[in-house]
Protein backbone atom coordinates (compact mmCIF):
# COMPACT_ATOMS: atom_id res chain seq x y z
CA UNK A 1 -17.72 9.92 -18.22
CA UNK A 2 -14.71 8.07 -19.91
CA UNK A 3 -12.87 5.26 -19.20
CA UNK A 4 -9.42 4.58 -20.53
CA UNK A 5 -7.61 1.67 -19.87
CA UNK A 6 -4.75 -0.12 -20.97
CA UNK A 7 -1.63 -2.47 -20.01
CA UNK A 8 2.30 -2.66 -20.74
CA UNK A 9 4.65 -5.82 -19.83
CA UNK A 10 7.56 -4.21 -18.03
CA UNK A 11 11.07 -6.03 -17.12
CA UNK A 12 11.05 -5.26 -14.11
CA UNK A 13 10.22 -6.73 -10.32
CA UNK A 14 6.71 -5.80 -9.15
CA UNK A 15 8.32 -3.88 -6.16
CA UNK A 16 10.59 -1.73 -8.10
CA UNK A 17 8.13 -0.74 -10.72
CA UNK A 18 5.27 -0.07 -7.83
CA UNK A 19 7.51 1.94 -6.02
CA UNK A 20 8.64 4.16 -8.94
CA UNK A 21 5.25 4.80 -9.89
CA UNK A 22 3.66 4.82 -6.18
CA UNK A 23 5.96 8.21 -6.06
CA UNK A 24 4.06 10.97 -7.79
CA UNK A 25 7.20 13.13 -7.93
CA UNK A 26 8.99 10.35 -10.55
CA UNK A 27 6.53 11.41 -13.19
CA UNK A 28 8.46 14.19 -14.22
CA UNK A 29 10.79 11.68 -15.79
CA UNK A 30 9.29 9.91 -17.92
CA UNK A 31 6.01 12.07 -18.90
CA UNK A 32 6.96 14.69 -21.01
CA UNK A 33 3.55 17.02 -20.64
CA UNK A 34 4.48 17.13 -16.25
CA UNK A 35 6.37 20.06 -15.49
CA UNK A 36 6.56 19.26 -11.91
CA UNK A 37 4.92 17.33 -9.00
CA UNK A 38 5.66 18.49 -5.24
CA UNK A 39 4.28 15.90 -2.17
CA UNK A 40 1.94 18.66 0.14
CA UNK A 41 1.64 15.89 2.85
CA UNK A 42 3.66 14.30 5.38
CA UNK A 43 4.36 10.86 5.86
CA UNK A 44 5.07 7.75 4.04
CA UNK A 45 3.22 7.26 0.47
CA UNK A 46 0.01 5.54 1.63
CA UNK A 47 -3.78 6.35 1.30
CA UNK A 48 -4.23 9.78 1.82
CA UNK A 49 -0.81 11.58 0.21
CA UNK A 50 -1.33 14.14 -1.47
CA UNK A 51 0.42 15.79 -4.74
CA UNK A 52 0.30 18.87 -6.75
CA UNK A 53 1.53 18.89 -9.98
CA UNK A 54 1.89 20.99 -12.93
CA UNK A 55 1.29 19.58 -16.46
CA UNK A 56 0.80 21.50 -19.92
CA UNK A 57 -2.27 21.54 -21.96
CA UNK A 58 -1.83 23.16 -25.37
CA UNK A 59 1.30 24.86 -24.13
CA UNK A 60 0.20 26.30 -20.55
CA UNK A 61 0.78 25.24 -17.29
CA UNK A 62 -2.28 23.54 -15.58
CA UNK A 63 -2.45 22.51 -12.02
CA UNK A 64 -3.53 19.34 -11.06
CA UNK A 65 -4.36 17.97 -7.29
CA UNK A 66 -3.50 14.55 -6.88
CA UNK A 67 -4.75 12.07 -4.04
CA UNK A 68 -4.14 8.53 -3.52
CA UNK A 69 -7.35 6.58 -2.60
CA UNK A 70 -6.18 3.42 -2.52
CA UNK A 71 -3.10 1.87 -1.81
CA UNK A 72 -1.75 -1.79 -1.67
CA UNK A 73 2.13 -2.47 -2.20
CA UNK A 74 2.67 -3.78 -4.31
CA UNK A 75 -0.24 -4.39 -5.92
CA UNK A 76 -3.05 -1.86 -6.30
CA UNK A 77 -2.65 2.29 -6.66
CA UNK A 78 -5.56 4.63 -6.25
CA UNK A 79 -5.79 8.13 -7.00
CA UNK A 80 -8.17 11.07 -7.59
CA UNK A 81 -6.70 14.08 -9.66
CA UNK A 82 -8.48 17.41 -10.14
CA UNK A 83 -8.02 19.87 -12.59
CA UNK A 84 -9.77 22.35 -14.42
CA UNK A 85 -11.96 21.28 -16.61
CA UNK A 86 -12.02 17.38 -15.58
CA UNK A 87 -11.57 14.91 -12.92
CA UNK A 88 -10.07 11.57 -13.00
CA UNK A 89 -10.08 8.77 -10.99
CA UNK A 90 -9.10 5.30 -11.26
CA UNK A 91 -6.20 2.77 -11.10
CA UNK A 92 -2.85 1.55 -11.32
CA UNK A 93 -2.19 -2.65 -10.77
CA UNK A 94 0.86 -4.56 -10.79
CA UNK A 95 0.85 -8.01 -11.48
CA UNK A 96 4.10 -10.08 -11.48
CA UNK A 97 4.53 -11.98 -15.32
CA UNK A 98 7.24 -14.06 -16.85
CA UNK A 99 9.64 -11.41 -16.72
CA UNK A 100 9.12 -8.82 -14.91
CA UNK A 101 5.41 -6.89 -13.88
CA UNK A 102 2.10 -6.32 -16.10
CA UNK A 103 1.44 -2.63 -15.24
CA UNK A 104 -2.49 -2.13 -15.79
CA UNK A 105 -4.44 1.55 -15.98
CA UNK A 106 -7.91 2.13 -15.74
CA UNK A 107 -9.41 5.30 -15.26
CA UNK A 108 -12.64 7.22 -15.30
CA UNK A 109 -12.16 11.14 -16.81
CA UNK A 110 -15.22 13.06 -16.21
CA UNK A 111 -15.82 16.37 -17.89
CA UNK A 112 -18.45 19.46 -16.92
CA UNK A 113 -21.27 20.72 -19.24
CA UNK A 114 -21.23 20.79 -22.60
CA UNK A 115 -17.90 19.26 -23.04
CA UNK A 116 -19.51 15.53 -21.63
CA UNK A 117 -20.78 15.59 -25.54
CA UNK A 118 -17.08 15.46 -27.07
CA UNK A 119 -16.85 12.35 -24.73
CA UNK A 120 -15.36 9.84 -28.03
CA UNK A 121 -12.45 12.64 -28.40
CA UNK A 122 -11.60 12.74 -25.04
CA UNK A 123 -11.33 8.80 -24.82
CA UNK A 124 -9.47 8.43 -28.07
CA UNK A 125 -6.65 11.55 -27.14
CA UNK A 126 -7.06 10.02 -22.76
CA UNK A 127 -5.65 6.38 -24.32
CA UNK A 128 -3.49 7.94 -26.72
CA UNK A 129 -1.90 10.07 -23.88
CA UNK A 130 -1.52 7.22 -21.34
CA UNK A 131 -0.50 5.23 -23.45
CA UNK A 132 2.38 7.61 -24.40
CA UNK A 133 3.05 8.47 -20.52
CA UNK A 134 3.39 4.87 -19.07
CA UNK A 135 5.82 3.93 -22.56
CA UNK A 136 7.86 6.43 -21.34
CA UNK A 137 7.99 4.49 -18.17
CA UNK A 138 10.45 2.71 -20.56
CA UNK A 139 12.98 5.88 -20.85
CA UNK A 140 12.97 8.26 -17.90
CA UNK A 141 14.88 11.48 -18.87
CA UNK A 142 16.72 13.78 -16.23
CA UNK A 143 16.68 17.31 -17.24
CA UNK A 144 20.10 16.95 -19.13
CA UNK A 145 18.31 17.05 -22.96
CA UNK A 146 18.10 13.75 -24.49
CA UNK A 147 19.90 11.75 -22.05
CA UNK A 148 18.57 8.57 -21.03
CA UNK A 149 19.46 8.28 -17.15
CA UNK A 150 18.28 4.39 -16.66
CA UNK A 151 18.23 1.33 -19.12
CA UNK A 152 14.81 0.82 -20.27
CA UNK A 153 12.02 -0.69 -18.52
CA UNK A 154 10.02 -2.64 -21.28
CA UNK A 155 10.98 -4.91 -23.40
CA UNK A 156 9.71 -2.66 -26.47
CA UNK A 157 10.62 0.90 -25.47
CA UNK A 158 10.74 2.41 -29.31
CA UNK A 159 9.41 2.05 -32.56
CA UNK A 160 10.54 -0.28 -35.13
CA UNK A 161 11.78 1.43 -37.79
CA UNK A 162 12.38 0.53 -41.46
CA UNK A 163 15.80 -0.11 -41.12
CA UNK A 164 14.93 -2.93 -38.60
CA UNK A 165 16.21 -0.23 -35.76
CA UNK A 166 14.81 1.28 -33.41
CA UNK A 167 14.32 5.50 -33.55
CA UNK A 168 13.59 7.64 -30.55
CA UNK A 169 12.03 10.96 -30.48
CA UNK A 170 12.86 12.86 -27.32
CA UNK A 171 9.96 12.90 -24.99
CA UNK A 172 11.71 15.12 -22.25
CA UNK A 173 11.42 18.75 -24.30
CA UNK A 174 8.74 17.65 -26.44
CA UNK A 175 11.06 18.09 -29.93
CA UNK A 176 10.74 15.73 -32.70
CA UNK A 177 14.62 15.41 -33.27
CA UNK A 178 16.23 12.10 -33.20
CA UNK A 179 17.85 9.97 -30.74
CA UNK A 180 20.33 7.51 -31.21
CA UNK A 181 18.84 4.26 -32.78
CA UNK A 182 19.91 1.19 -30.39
CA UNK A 183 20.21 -2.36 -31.95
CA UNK A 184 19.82 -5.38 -30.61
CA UNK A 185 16.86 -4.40 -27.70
């Protein structure tokens, strides 16, 4: 077993970012390995809804069942997702800050057989990767290429660059071409 945890400051109200994230189907936008996420239950979002998604791993398409556990608006967001070859639970917490919301991950990756032993890779490439997905929070993308469809979320949401800039790479179609550099966030 894993863990991988981690936290990003958003500007944001703790409603609006809970309620963004609380719907599995607005991953699409802002992770760029989620090819699609469908809701296969009825009902209001609550303990109990279940998703099933499609993400890529090394280029193919991988489902992935996801169930909410646990659900407090707008604090506290539960799930349990299964895929081949691992299962992860854990959390998501919001917690109002100057400013906006402190979104907070936490989860527990478990891996079959012989693959438990590359446990350290799997932690370093899970943070790396969440990480990644929940900056990206910052910049949803519609599937227009390389058009940012909201203002961004955090207050960081690129990386400096040596021109004092910030420089985006597109995170929507997974191409390391440029996006224009905004001043002044």
């Amino acid at each position: 077993m894993v863990r991988v945890r981690g936290s990003l400051d958003i500007a944001r109200p703790v409603e609006e970012v809970f309620d963004f994230v609380a719907d599995q189907r607005n991953e699409v936008r802002y992770n760029p390995a989620m090819t699609d996420s469908i809701k296969i239950t009825d009902g209001p979002i609550g303990v109990g809804t279940r998703f099933h998604a499609t993400i890529l791993r090394r280029g193919k398409p991988l489902a992935v069942i996801v169930e909410y556990t646990g659900f407090d608006r707008p604090h506290l967001l539960a799930s349990r997702s299964v895929m081949k070859g691992a299962v992860v639970t854990g959390q998501v917490r919001c917690e109002p800050v100057a400013g906006g919301t402190r979104l907070q991950w936490e989860w527990e990756i478990t891996v079959p057989g012989l693959a438990r032993l590359a446990g350290p890779v799997v932690g370093f490439i899970g943070r790396r990767q969440e990480r990644a997905i929940w900056t990206g929070l910052a910049r949803p993308r519609s599937r227009d290429r390389h058009r940012l469809i909201s203002p961004p979320l955090t207050r960081r949401a690129g990386v400096r660059s040596r021109s004092g800039g910030f420089r985006r790479w597109c995170g929507w179609c997974g191409c390391r071409c440029r996006l224009p550099v905004r001043r002044g966030q």
